[in-house]
N, C-alpha and C. Protein backbone atom coordinates (compact mmCIF):
# COMPACT_ATOMS: atom_id res chain seq x y z
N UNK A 1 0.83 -1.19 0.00
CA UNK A 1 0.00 0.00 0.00
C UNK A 1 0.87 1.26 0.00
N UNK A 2 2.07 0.85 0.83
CA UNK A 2 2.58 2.50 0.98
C UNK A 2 3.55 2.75 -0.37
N UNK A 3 3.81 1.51 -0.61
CA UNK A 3 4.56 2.03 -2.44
C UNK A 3 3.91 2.62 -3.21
N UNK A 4 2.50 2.31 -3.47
CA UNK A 4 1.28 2.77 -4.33
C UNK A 4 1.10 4.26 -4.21
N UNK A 5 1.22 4.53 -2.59
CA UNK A 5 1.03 6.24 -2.41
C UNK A 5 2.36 6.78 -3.01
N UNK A 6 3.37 6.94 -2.76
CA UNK A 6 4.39 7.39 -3.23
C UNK A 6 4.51 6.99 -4.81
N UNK A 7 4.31 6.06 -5.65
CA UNK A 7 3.83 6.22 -6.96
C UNK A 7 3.00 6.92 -7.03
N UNK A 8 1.93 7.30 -6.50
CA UNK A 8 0.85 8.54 -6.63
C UNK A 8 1.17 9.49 -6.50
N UNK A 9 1.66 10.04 -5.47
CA UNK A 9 2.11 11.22 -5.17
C UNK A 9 3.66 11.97 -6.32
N UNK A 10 4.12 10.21 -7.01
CA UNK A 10 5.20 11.06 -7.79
C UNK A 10 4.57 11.60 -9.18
N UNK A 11 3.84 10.62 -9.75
CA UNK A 11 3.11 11.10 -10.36
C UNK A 11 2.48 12.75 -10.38
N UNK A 12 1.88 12.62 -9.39
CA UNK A 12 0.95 13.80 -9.29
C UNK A 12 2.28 14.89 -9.55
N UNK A 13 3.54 15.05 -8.62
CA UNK A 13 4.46 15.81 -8.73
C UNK A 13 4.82 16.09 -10.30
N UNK A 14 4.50 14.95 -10.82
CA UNK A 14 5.15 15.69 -12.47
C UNK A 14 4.46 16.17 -13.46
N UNK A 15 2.92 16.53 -12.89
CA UNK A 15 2.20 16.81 -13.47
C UNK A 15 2.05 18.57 -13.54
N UNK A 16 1.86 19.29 -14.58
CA UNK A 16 1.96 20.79 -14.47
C UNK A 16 0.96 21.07 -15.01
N UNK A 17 0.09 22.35 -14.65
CA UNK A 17 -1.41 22.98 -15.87
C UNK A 17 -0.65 23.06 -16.71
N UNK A 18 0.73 23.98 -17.24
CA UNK A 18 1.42 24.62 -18.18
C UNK A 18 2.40 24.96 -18.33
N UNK A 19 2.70 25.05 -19.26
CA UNK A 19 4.32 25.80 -18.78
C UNK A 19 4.23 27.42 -18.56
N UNK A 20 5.36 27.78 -17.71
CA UNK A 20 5.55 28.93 -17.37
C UNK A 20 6.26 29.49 -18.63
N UNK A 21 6.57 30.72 -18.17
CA UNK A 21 7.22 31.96 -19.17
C UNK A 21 7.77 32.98 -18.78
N UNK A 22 9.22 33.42 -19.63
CA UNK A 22 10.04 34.52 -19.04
C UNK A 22 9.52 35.33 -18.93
N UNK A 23 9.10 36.23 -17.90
CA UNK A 23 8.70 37.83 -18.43
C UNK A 23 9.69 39.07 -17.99
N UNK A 24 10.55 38.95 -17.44
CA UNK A 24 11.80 39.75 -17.17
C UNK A 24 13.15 38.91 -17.44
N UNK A 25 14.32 39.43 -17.91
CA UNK A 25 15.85 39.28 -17.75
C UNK A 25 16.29 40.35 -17.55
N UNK A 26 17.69 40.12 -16.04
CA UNK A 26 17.90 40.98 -15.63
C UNK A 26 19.62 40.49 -15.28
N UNK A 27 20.66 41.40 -15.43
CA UNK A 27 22.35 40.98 -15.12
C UNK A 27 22.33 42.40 -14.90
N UNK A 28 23.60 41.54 -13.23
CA UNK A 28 24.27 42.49 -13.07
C UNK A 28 25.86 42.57 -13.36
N UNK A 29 26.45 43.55 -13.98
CA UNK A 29 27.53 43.55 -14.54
C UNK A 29 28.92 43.33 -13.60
N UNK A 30 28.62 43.96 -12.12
CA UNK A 30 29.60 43.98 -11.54
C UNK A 30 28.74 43.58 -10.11
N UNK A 31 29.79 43.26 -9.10
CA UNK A 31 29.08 42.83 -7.54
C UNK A 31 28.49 44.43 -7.40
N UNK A 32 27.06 44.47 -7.15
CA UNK A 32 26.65 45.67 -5.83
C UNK A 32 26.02 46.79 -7.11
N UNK A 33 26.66 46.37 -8.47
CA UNK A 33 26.28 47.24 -9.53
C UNK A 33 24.73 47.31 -9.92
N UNK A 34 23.93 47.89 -10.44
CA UNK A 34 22.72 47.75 -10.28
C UNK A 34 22.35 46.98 -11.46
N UNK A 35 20.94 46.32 -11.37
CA UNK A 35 21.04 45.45 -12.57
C UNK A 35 20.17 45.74 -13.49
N UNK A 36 20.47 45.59 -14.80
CA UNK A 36 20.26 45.59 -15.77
C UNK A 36 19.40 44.76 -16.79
N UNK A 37 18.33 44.94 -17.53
CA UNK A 37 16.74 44.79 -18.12
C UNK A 37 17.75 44.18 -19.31
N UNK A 38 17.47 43.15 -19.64
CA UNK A 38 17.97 42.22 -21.47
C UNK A 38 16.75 41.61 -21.37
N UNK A 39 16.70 41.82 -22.81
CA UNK A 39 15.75 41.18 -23.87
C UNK A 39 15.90 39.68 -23.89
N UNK A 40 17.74 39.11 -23.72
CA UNK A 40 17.80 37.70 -24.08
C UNK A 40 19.33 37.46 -23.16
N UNK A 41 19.43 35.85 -22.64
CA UNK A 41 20.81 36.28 -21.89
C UNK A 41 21.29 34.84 -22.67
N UNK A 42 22.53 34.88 -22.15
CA UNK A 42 23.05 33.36 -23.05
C UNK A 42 23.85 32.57 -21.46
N UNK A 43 23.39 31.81 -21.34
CA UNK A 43 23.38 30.85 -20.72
C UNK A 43 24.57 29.68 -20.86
N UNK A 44 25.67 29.93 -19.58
CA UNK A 44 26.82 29.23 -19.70
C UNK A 44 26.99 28.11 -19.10
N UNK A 45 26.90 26.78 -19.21
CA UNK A 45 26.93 25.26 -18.59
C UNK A 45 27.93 25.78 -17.18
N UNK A 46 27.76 25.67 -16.25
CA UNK A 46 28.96 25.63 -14.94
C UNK A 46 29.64 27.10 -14.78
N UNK A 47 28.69 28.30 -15.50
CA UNK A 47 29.16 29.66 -15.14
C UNK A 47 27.94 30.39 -14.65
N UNK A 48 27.02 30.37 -15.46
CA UNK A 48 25.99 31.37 -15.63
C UNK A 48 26.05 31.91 -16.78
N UNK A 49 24.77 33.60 -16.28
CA UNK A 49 24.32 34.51 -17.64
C UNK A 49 25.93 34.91 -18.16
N UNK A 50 26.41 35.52 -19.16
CA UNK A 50 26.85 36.31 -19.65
C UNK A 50 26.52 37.44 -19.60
N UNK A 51 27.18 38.10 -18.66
CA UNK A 51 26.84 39.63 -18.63
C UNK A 51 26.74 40.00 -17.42
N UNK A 52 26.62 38.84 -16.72
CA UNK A 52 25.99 38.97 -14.92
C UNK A 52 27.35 38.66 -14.39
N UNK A 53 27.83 39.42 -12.97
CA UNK A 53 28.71 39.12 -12.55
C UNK A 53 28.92 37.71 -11.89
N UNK A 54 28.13 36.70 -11.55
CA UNK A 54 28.24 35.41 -11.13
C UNK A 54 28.78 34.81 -12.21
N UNK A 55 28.90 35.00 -13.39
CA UNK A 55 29.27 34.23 -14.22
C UNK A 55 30.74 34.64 -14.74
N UNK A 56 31.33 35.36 -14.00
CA UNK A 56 32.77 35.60 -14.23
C UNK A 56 33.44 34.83 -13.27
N UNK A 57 32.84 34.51 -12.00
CA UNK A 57 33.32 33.47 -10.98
C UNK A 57 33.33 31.93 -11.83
N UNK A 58 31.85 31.88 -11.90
CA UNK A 58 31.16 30.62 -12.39
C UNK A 58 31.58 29.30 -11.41
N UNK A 59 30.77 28.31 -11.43
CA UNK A 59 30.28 27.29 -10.66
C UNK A 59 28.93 27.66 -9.79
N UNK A 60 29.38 27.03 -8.74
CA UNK A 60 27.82 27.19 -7.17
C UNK A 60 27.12 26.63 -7.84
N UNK A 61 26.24 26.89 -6.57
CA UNK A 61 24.83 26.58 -6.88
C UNK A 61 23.80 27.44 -7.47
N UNK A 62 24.36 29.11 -7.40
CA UNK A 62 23.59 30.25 -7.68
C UNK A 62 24.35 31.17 -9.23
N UNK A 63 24.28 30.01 -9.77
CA UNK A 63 24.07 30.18 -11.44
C UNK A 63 23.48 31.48 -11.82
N UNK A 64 22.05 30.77 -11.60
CA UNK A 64 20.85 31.77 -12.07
C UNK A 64 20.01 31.66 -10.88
N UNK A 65 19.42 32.90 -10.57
CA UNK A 65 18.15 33.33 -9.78
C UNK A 65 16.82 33.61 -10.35
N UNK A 66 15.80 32.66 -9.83
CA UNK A 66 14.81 33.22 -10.59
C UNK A 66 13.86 33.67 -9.72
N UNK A 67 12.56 34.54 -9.87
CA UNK A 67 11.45 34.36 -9.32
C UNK A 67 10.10 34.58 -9.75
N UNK A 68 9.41 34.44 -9.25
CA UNK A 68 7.93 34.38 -9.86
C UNK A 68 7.25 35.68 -9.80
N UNK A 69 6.74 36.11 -10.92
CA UNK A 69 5.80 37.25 -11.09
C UNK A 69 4.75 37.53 -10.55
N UNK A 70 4.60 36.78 -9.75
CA UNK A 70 3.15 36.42 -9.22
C UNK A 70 3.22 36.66 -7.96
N UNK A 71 4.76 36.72 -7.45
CA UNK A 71 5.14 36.78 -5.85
C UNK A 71 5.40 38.58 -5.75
N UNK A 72 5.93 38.86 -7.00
CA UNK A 72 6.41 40.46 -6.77
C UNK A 72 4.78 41.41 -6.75
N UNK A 73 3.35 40.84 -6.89
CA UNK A 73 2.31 41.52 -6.62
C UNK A 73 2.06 40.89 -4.84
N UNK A 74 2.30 40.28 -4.54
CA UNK A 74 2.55 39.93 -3.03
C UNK A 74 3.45 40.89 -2.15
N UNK A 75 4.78 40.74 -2.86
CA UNK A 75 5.58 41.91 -2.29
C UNK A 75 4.98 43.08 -2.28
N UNK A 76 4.63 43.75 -3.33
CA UNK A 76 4.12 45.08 -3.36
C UNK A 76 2.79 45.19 -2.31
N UNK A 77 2.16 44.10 -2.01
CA UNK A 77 0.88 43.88 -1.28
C UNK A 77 0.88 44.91 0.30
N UNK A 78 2.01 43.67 0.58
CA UNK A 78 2.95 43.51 1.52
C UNK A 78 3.82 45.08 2.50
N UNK A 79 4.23 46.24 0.78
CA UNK A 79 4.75 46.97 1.45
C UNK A 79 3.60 48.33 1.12
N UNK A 80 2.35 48.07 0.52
CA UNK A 80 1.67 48.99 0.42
C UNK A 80 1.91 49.38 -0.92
N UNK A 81 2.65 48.96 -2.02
CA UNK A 81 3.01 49.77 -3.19
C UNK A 81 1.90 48.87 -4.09
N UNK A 82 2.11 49.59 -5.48
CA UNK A 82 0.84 48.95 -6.37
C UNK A 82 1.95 48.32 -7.01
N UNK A 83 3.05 48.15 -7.51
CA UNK A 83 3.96 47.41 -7.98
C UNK A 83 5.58 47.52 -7.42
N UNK A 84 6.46 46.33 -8.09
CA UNK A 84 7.51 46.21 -7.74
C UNK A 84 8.33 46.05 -9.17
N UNK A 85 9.63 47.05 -9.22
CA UNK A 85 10.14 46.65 -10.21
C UNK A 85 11.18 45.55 -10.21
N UNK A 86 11.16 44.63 -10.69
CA UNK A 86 12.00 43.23 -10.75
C UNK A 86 13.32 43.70 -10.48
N UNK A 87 13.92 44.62 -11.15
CA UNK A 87 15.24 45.35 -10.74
C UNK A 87 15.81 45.27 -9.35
N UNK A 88 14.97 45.52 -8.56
CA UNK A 88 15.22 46.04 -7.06
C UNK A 88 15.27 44.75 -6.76
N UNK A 89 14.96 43.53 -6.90
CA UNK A 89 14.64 42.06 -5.83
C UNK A 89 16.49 41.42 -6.86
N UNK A 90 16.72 41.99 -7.51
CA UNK A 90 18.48 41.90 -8.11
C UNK A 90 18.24 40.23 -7.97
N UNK A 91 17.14 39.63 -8.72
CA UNK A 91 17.00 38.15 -9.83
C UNK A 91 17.35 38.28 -10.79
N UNK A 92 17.95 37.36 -11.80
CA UNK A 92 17.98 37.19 -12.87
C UNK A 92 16.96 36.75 -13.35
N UNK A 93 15.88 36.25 -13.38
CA UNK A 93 14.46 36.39 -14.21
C UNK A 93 13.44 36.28 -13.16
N UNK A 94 12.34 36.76 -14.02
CA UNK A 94 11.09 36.60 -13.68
C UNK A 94 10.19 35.71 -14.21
N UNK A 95 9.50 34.69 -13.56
CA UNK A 95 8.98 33.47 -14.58
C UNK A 95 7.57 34.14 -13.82
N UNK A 96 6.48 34.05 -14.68
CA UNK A 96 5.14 33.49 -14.48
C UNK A 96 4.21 32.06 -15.17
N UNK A 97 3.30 31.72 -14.39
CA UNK A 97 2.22 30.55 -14.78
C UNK A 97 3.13 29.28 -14.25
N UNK A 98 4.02 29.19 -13.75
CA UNK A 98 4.60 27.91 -13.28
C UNK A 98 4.95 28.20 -11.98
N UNK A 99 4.97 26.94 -10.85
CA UNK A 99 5.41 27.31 -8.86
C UNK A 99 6.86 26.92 -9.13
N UNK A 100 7.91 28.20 -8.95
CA UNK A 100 9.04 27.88 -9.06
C UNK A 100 9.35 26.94 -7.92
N UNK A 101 8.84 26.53 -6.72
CA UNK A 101 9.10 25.47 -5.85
C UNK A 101 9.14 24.41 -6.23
N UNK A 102 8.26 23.96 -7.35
CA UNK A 102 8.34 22.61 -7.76
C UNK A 102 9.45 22.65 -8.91
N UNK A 103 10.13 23.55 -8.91
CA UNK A 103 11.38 22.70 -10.10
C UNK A 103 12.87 23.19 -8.85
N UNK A 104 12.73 22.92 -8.01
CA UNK A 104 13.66 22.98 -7.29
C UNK A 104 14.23 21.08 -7.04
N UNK A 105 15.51 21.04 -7.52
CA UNK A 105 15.95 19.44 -7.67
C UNK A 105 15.41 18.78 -8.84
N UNK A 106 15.08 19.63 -10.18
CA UNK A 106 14.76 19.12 -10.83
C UNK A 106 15.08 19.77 -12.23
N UNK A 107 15.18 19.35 -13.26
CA UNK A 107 15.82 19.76 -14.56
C UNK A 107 14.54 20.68 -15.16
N UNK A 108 14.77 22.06 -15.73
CA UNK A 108 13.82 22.20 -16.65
C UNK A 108 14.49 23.06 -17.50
N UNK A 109 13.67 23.31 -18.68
CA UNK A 109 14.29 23.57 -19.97
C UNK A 109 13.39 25.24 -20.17
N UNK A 110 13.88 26.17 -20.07
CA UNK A 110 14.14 27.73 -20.78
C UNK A 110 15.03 27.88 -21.88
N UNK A 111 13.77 28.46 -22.84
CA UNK A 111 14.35 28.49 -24.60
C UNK A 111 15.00 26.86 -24.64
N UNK A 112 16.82 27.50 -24.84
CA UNK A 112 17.46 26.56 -25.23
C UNK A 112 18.19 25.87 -24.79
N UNK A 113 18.46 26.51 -23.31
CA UNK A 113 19.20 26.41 -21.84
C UNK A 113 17.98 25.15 -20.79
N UNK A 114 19.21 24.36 -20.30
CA UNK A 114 18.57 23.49 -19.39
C UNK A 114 19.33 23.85 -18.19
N UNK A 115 18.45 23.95 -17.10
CA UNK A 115 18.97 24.51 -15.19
C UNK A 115 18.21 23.74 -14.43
N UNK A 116 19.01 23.29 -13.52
CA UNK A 116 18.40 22.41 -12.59
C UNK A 116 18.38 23.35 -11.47
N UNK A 117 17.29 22.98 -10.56
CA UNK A 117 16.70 23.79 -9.22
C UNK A 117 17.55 23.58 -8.45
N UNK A 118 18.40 24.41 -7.69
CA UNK A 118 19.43 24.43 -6.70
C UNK A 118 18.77 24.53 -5.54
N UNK A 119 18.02 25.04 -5.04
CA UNK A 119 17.60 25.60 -3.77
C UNK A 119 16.96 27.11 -3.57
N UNK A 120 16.47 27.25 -2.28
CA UNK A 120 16.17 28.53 -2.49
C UNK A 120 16.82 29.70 -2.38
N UNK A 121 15.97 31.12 -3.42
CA UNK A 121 16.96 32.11 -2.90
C UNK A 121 16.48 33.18 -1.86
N UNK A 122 17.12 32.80 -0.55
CA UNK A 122 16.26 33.69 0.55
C UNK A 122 16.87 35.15 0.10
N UNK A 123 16.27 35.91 0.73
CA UNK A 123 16.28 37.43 0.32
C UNK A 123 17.35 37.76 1.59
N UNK A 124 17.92 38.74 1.25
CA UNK A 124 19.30 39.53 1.92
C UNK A 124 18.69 40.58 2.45
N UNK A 125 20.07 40.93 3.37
CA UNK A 125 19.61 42.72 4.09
C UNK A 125 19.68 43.70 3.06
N UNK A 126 19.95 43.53 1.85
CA UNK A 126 19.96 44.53 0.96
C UNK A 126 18.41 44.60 0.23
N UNK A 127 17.82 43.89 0.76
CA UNK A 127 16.04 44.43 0.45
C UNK A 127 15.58 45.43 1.01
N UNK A 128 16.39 45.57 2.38
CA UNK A 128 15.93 47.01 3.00
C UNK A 128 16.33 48.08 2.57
N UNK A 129 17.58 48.16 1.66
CA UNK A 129 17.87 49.34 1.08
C UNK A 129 17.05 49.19 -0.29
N UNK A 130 16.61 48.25 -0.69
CA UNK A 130 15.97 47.93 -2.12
C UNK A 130 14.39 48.57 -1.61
N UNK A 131 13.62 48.00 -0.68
CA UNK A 131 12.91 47.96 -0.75
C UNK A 131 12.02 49.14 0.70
N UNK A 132 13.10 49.23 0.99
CA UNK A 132 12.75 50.49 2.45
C UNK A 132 12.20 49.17 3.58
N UNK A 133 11.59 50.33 5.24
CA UNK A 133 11.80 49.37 5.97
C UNK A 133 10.35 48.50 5.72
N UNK A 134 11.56 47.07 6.31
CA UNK A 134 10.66 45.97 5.97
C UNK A 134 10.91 45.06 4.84
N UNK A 135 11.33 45.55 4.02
CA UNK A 135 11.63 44.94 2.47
C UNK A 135 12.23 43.24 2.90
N UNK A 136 12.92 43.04 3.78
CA UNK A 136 13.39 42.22 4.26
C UNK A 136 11.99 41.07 4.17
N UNK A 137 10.84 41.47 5.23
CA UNK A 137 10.47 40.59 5.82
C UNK A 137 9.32 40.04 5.33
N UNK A 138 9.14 41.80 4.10
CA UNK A 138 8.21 41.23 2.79
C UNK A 138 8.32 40.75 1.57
N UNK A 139 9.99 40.12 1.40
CA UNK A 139 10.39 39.41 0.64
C UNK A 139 10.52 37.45 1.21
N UNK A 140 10.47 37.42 2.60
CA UNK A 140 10.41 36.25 3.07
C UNK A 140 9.06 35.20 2.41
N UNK A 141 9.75 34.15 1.87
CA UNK A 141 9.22 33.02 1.57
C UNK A 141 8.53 33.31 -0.10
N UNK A 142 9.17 34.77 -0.64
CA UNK A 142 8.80 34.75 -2.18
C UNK A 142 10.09 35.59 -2.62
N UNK A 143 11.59 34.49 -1.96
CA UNK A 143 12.09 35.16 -2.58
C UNK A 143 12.86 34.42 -4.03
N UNK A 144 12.52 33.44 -4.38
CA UNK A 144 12.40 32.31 -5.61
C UNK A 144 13.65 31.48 -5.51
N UNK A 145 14.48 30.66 -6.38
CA UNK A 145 15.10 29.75 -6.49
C UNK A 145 16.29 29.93 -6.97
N UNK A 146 17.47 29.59 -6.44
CA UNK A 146 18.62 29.51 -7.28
C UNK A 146 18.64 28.50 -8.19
N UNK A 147 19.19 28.32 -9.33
CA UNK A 147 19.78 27.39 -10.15
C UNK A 147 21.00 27.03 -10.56
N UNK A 148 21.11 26.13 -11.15
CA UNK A 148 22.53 25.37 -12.05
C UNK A 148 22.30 25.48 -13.53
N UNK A 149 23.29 26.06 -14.45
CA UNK A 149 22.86 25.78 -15.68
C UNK A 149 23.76 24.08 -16.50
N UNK A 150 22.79 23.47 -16.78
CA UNK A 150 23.37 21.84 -17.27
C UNK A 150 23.53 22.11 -18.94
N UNK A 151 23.31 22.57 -19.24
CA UNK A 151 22.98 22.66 -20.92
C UNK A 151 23.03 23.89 -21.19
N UNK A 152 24.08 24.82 -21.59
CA UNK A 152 24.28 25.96 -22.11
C UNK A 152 22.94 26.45 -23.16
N UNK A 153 22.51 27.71 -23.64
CA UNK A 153 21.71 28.19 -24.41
C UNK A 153 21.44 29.33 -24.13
N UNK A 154 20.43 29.90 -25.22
CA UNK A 154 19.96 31.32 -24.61
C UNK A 154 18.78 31.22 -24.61
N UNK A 155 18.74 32.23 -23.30
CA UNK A 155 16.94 32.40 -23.17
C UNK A 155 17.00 33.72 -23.16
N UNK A 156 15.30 33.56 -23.91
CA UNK A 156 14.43 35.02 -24.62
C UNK A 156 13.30 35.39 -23.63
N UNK A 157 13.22 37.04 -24.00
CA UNK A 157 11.86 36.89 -23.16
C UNK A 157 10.31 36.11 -23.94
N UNK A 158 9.82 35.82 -22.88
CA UNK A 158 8.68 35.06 -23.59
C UNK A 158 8.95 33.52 -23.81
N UNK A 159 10.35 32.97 -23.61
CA UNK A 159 10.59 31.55 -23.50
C UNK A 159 9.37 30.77 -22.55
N UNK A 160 9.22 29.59 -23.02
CA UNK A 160 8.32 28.83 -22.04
C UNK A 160 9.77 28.22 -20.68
N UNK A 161 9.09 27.62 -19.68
CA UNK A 161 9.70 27.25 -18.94
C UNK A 161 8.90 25.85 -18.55
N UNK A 162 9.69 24.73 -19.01
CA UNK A 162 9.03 23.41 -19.04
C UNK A 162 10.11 22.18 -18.29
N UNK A 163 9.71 21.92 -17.11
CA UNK A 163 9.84 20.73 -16.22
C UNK A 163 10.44 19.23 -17.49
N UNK A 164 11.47 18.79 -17.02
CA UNK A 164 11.75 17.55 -18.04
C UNK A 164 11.52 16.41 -17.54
């Protein structure tokens, strides 16, 4: 019986309404430098974006940062504002229509680039200068996922984001 649930339950796990989609790219050029709005980033196997300063180190676990579009109308909820510009939360993308929690430990494919879910990315004391006081504590628990990139490529805005 208890194998049957856990076949159920994995199941159910790989099941998605849809795929998600880029709606922001964002690099920062240098540590602390502010970051920067692209149309498309290119995606380095065991470095990162091109263009973003993590990817002049390259390795970790924090490749790429992503988070959900859906969390930054929460944030704004949160600090009283009617929006948040993706800029200030200093992710490298913004995905909507997919729970970036569920591709955490798991491979998924943007554009042409494949990244596996590293873990999460909790939010820093630099939300309070991002975001005034509080920013901190209204970024807790939406502050999205680090990744690994496995498969070099570039991603566009408007790429789907699909679980493998």
């Amino acid at each position: 019986m208890e194998q049957g649930l856990d076949d159920g339950l994995r199941s159910l796990t790989a099941r998605f309404p849809r795929p998600g989609r880029v709606e922001w790219i964002g690099l920062r050029p240098r540590y602390r430098a502010p970051v920067e709005a692209v149309k498309t980033a290119d995606a380095v196997s065991g470095f990162g974006l091109i263009g973003d300063h993590r990817a002049i180190r390259g390795g970790g676990q924090r490749q790429v940062t992503l988070i959900q579009a859906e969390h930054l109308a929460v944030v704004a909820g949160i600090l009283g504002r009617d929006t948040i510009d993706p800029a200030l939360l200093r992710r490298n993308i913004v995905v909507a229509g997919i729970n970036l929690l569920t591709l955490q430990d798991r491979e998924f494919r943007i554009g042409d680039a494949v990244l596996l879910g590293a873990g999460p990315c909790a939010p820093c004391s630099r939300m309070e200068e991002a975001l005034g006081r509080g920013g901190l504590n209204a970024m807790r628990g939406h502050g999205g996922i680090t990744a690994r990139i496995v498969t070099s490529g570039i991603i566009r805005l408007g790429d789907a984001i699909e679980p493998m």
